[in-house]
N, C-alpha and C. Protein backbone atom coordinates (compact mmCIF):
# COMPACT_ATOMS: atom_id res chain seq x y z
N UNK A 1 28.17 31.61 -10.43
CA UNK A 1 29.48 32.25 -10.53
C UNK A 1 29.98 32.20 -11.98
N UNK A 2 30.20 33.46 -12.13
CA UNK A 2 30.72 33.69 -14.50
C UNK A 2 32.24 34.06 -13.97
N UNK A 3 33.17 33.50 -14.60
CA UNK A 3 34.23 33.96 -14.98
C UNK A 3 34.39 34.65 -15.62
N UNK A 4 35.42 35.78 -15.82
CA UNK A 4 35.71 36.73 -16.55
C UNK A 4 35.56 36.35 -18.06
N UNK A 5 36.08 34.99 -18.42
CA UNK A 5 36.64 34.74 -19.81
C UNK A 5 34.64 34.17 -20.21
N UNK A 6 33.99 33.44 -19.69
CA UNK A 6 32.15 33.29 -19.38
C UNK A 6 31.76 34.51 -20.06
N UNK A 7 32.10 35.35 -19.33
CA UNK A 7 30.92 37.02 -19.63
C UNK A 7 31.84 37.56 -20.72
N UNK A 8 32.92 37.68 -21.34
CA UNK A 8 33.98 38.06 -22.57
C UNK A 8 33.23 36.81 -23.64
N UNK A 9 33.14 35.86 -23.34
CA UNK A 9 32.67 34.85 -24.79
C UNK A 9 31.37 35.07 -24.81
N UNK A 10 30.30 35.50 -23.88
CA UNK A 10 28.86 36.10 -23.64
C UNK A 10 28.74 37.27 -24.78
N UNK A 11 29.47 37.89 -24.48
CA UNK A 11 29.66 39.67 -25.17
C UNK A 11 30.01 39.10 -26.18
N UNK A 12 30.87 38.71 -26.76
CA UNK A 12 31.14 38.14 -27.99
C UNK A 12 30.32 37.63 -28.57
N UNK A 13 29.59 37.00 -28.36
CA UNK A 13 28.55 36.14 -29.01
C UNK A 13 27.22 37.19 -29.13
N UNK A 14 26.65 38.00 -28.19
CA UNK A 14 26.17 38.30 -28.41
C UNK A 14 26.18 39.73 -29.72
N UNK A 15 27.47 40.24 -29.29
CA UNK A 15 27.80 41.23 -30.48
C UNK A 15 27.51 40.71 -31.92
N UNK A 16 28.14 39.34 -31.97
CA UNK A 16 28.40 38.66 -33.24
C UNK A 16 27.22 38.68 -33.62
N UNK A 17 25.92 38.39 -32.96
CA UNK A 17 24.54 37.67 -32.99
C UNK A 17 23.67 39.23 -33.55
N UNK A 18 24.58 40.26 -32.82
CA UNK A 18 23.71 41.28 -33.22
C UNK A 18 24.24 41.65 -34.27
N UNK A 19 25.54 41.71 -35.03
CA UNK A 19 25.78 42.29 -35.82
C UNK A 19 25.57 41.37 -37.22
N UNK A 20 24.73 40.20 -36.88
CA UNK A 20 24.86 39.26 -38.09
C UNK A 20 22.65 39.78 -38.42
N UNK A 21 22.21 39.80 -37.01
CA UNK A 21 20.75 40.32 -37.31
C UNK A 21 20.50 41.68 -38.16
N UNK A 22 21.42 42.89 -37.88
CA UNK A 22 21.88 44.10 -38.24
C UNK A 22 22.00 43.59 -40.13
N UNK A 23 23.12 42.91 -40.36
CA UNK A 23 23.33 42.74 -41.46
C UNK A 23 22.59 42.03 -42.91
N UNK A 24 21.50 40.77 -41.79
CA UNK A 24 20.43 40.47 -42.71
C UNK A 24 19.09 41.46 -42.52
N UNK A 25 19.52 42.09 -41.78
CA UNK A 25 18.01 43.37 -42.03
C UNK A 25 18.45 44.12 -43.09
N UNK A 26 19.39 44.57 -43.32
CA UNK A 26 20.26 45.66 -44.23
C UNK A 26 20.20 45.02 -45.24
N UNK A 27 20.26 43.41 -45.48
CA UNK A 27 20.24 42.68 -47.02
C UNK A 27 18.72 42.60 -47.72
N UNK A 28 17.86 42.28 -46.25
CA UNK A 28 16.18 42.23 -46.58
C UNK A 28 15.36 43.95 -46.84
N UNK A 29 16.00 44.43 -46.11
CA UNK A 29 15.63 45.60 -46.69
C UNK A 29 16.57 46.91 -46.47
N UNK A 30 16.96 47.18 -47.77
CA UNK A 30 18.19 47.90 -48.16
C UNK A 30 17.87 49.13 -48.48
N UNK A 31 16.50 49.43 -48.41
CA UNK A 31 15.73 51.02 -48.16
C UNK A 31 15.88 51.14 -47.11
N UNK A 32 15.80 50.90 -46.26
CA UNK A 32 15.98 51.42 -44.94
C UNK A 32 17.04 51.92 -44.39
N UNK A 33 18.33 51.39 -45.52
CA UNK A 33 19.81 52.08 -44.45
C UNK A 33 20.29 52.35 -45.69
């Protein structure tokens, strides 16, 4: 059983997680975007 506020800090984290992978790809290679 996830609580609402469980699956909201889930999404969060995972956004964060993707948008921090997103951002060291873009630093490692900056030809690409």
């Amino acid at each position: 059983m996830t609580h609402p506020s469980d699956l909201a800090l889930i999404l969060a984290g995972a956004t964060a997680l993707g948008l921090l992978v997103y951002l060291l790809a873009a630093l490692l290679r900056p030809e690409k975007f």
